[in-house]
PDB file of N, CA and C in Angstrom:
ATOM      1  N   UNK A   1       0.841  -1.170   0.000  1.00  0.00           N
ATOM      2  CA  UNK A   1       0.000   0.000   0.000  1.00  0.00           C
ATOM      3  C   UNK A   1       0.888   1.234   0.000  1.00  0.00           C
ATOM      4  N   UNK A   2       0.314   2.026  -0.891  1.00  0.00           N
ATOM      5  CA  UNK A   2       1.718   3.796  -0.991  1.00  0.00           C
ATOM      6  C   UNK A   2       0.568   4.372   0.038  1.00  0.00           C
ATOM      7  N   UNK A   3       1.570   5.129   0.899  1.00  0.00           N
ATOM      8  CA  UNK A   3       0.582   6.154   1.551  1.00  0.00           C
ATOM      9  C   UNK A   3       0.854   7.705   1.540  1.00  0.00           C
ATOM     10  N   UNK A   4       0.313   8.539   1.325  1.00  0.00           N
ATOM     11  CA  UNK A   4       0.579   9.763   1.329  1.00  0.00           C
ATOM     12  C   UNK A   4       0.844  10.425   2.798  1.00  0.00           C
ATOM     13  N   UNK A   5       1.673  10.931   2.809  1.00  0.00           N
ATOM     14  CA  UNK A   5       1.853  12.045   4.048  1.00  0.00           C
ATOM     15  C   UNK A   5       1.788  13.616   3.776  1.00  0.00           C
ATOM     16  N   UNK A   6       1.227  14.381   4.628  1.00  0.00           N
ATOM     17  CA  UNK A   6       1.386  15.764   3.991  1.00  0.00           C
ATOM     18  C   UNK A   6       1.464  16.669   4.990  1.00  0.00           C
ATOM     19  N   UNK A   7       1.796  18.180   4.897  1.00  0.00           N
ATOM     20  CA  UNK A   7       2.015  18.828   5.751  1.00  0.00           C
ATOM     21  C   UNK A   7       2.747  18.591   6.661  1.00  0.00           C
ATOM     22  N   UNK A   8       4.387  17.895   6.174  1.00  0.00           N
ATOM     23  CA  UNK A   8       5.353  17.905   7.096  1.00  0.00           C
ATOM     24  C   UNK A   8       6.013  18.623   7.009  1.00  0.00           C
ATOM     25  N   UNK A   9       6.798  18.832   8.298  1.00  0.00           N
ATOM     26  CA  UNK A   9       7.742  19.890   8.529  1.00  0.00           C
ATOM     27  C   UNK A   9       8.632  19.734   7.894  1.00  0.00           C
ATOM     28  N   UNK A  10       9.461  21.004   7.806  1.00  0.00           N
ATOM     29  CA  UNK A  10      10.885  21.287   6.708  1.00  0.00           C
ATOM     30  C   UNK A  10      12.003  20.333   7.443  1.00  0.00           C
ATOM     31  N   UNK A  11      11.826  19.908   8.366  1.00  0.00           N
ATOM     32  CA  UNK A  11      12.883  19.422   9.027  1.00  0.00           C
ATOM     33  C   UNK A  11      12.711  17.499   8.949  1.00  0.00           C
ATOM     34  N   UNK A  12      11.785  17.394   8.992  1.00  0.00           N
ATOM     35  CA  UNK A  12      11.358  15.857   8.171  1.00  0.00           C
ATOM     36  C   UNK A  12      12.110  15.070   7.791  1.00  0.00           C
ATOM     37  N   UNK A  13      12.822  13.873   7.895  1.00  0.00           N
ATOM     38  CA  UNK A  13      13.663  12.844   7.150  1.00  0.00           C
ATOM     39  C   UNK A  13      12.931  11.433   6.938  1.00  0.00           C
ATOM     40  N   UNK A  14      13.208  10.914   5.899  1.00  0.00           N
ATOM     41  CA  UNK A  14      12.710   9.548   5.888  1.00  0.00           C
ATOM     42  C   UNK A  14      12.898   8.765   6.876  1.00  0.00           C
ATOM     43  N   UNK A  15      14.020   8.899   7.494  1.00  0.00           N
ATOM     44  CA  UNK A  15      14.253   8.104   8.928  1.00  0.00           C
ATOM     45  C   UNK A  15      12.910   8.933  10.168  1.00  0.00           C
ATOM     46  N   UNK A  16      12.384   9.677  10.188  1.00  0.00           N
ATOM     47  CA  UNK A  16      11.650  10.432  10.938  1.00  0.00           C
ATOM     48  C   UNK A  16      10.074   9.757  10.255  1.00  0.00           C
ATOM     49  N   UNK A  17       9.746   9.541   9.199  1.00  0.00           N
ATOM     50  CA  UNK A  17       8.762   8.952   8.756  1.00  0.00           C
ATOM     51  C   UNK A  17       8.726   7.614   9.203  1.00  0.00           C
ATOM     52  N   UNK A  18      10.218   7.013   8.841  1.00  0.00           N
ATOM     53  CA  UNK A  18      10.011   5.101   8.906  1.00  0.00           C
ATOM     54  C   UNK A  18       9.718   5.143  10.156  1.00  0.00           C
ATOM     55  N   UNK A  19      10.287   6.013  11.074  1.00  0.00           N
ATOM     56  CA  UNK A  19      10.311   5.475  12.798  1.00  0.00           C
ATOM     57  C   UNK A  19       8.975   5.982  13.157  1.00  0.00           C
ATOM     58  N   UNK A  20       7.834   6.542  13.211  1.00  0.00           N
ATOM     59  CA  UNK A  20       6.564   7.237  12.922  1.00  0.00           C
ATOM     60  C   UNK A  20       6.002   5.709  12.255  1.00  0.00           C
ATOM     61  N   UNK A  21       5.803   5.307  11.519  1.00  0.00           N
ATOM     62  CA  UNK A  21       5.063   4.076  10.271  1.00  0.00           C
ATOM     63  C   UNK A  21       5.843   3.097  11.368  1.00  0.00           C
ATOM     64  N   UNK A  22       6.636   2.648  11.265  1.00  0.00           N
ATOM     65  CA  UNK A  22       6.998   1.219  11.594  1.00  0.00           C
ATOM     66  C   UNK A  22       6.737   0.530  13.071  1.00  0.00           C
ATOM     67  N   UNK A  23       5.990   1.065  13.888  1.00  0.00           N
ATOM     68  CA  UNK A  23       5.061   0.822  15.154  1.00  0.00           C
ATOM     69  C   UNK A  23       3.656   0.164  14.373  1.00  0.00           C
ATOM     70  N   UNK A  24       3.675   0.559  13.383  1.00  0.00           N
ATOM     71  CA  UNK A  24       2.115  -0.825  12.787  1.00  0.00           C
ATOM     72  C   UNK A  24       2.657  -1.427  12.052  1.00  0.00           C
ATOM     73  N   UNK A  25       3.783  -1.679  11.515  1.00  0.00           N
ATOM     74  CA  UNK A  25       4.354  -2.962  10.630  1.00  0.00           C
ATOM     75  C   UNK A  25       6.037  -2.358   9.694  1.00  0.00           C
ATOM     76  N   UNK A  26       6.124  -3.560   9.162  1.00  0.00           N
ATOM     77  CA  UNK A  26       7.366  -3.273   8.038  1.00  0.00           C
ATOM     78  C   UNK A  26       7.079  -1.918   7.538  1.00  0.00           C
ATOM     79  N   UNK A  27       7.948  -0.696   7.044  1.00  0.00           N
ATOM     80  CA  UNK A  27       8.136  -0.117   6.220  1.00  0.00           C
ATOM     81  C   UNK A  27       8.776  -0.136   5.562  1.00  0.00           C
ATOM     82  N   UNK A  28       8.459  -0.526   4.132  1.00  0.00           N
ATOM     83  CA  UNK A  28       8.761  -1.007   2.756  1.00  0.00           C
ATOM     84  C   UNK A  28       9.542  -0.170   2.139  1.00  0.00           C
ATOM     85  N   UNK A  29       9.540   0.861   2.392  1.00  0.00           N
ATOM     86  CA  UNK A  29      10.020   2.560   1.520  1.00  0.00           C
ATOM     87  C   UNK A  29       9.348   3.623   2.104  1.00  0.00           C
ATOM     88  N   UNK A  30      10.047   4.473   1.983  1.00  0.00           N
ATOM     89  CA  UNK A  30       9.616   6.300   2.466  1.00  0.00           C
ATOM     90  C   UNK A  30      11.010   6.715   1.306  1.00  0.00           C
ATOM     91  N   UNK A  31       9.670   7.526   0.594  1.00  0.00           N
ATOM     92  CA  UNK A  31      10.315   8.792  -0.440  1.00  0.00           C
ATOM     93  C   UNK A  31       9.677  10.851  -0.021  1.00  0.00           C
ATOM     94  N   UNK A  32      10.541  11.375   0.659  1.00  0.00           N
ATOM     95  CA  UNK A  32       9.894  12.810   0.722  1.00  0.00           C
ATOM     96  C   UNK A  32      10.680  13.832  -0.594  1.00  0.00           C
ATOM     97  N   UNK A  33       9.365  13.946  -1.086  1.00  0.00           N
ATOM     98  CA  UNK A  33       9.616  14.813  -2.282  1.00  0.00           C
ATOM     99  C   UNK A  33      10.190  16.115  -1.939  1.00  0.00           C
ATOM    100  N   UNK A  34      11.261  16.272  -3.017  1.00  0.00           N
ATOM    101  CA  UNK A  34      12.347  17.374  -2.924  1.00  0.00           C
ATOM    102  C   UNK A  34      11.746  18.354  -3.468  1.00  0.00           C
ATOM    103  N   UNK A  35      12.150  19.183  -3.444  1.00  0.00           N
ATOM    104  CA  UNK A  35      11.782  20.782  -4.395  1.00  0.00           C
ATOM    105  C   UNK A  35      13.481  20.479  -5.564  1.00  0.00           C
ATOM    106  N   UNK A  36      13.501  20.594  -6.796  1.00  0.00           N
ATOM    107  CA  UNK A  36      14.320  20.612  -7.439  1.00  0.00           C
ATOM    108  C   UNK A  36      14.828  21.506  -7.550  1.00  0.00           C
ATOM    109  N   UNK A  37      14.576  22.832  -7.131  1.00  0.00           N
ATOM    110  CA  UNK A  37      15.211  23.803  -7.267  1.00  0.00           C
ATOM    111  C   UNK A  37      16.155  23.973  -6.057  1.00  0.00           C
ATOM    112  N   UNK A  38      16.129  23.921  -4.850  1.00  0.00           N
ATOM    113  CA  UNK A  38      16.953  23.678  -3.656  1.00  0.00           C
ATOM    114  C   UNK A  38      17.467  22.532  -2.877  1.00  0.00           C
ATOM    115  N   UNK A  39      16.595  21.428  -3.583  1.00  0.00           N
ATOM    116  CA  UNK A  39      16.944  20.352  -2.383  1.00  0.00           C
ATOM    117  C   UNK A  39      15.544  20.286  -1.126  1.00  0.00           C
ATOM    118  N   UNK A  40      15.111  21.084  -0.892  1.00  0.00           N
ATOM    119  CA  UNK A  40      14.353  21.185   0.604  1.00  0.00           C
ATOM    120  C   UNK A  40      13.152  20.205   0.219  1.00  0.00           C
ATOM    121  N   UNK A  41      12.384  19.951   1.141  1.00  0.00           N
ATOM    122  CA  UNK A  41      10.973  19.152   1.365  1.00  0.00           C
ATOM    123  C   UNK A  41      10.465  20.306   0.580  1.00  0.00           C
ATOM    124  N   UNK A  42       9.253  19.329  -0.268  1.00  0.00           N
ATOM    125  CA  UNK A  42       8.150  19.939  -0.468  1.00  0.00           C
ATOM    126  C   UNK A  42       7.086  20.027   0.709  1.00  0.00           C
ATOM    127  N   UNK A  43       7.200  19.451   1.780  1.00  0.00           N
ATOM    128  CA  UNK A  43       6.357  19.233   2.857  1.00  0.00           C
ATOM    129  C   UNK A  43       5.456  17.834   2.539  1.00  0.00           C
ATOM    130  N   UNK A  44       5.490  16.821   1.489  1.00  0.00           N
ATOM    131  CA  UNK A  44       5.158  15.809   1.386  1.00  0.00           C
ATOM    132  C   UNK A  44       6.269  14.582   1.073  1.00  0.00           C
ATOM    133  N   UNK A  45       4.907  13.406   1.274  1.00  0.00           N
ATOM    134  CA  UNK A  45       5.966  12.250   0.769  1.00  0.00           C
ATOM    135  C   UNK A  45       4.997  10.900   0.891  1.00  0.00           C
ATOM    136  N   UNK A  46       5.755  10.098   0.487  1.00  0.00           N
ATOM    137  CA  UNK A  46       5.034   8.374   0.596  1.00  0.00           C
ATOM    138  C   UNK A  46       5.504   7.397   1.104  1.00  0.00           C
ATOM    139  N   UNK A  47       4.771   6.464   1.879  1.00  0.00           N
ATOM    140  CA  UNK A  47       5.085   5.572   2.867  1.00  0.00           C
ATOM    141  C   UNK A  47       4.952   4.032   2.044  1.00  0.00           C
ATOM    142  N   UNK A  48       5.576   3.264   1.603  1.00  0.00           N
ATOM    143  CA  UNK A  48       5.163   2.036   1.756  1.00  0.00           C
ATOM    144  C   UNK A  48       5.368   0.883   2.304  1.00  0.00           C
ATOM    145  N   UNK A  49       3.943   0.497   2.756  1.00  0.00           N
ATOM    146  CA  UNK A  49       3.816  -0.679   3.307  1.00  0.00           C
ATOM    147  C   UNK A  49       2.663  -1.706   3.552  1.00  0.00           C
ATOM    148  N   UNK A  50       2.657  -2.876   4.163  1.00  0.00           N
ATOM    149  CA  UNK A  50       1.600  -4.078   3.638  1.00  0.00           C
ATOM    150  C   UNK A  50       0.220  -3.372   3.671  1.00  0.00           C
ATOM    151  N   UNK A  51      -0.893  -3.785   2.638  1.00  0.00           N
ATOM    152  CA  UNK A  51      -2.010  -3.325   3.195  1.00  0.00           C
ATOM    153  C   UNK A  51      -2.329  -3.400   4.789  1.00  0.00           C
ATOM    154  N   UNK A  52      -2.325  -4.011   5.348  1.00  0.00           N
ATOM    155  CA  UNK A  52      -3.165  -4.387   6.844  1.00  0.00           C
ATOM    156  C   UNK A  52      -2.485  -3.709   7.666  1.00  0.00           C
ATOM    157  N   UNK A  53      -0.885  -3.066   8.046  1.00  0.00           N
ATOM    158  CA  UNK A  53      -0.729  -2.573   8.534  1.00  0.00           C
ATOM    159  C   UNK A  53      -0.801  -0.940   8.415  1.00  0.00           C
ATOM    160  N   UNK A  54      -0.397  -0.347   7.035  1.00  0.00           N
ATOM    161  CA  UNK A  54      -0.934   0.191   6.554  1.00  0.00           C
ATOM    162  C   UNK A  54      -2.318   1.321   6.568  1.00  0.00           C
ATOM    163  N   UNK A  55      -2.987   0.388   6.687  1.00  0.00           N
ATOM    164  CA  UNK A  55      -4.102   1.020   6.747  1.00  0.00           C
ATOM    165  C   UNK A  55      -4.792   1.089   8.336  1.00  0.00           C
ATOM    166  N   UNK A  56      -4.129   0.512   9.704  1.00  0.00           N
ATOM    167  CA  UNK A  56      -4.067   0.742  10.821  1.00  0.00           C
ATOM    168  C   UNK A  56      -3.251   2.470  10.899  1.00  0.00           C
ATOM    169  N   UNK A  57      -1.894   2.890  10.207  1.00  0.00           N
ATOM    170  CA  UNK A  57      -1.263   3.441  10.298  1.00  0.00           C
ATOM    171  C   UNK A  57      -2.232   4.832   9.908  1.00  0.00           C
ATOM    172  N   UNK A  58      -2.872   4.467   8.636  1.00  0.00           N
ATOM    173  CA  UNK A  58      -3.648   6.141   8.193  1.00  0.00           C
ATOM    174  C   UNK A  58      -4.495   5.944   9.024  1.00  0.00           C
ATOM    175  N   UNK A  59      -5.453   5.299   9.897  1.00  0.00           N
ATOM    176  CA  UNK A  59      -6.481   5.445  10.724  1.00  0.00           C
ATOM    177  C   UNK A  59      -5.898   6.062  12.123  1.00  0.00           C
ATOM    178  N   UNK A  60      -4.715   5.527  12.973  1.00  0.00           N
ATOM    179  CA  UNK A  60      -4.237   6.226  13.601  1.00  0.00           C
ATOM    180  C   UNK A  60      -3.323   7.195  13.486  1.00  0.00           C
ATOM    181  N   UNK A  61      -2.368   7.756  12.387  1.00  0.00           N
ATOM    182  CA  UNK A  61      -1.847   8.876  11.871  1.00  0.00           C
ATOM    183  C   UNK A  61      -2.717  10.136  11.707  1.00  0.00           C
ATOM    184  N   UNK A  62      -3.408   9.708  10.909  1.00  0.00           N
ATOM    185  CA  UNK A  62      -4.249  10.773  10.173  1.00  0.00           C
ATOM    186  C   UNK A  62      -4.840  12.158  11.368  1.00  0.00           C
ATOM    187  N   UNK A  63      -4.402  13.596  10.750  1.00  0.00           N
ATOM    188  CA  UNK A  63      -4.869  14.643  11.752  1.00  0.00           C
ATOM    189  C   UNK A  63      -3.837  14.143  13.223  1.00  0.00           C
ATOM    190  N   UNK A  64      -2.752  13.924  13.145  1.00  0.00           N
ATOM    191  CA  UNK A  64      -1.906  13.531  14.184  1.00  0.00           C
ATOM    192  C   UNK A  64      -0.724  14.858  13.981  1.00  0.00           C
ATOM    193  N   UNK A  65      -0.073  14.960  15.325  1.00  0.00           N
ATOM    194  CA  UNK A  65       0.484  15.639  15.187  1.00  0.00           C
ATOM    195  C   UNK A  65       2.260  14.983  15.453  1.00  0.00           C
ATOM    196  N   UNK A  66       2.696  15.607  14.112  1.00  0.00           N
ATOM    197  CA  UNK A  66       4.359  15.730  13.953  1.00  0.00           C
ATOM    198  C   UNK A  66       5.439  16.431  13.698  1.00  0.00           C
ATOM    199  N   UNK A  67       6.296  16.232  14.896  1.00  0.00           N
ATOM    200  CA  UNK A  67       7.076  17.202  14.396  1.00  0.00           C
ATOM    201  C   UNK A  67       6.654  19.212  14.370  1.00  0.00           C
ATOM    202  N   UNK A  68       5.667  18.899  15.661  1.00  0.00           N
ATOM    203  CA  UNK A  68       4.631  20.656  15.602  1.00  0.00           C
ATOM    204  C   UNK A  68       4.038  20.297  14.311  1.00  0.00           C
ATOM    205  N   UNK A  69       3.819  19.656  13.653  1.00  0.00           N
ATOM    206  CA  UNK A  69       2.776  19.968  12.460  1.00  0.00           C
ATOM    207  C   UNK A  69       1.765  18.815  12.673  1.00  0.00           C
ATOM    208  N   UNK A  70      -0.087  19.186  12.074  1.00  0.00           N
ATOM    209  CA  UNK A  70      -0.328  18.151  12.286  1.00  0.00           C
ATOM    210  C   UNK A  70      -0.746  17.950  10.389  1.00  0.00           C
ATOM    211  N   UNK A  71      -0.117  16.304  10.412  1.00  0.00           N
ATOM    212  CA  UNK A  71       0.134  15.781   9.234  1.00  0.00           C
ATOM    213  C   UNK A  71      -1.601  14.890   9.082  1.00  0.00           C
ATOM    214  N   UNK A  72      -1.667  14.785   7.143  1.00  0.00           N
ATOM    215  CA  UNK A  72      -2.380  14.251   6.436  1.00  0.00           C
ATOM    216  C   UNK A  72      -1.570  13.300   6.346  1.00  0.00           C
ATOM    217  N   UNK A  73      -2.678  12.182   6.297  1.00  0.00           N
ATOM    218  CA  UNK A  73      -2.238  10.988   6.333  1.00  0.00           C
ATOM    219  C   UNK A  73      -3.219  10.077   5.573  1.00  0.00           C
ATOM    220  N   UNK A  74      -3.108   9.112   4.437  1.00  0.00           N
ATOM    221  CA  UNK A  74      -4.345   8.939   3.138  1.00  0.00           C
ATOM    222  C   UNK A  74      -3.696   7.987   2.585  1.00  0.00           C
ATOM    223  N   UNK A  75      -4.734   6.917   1.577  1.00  0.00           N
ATOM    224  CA  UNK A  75      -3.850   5.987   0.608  1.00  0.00           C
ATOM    225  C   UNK A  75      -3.976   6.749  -0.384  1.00  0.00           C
ATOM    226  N   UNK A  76      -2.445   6.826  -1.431  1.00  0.00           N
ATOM    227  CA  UNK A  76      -2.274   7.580  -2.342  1.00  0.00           C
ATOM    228  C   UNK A  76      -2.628   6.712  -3.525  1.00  0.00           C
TER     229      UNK A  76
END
């Protein structure tokens, strides 16, 4: 399952996502989209992992707060 994350902070790392996701199962991959022009977060990104855990993860993620922000959390 890809999952969307959104409204994360500039300070955000994929290691900050996997460790966040991987309390409901394997995380398969985390990609946070760059801005090509600098390098920085766009403030999004995608999580993958098994359906079943997955979808525990957007039910308890979702409208959660990270990192001072509170993040969208959705199957993409």
């Amino acid at each position: 399952m890809r999952i969307f994350v959104g409204n994360l902070s500039d300070m955000a790392t994929a290691t900050h996502l996997s460790n966040l996701f991987v309390k409901f199962g394997v995380v398969l991959s985390v990609y946070i989209m760059p801005d090509e022009s600098n390098g920085h977060s766009l403030g999004y990104g995608f999580v993958e992992m098994d359906e079943v855990p997955g979808a525990m993860a957007i039910a308890q993620l979702d409208s959660s707060q990270f990192m001072n922000r509170y993040i969208e959390v959705g199957e993409a």
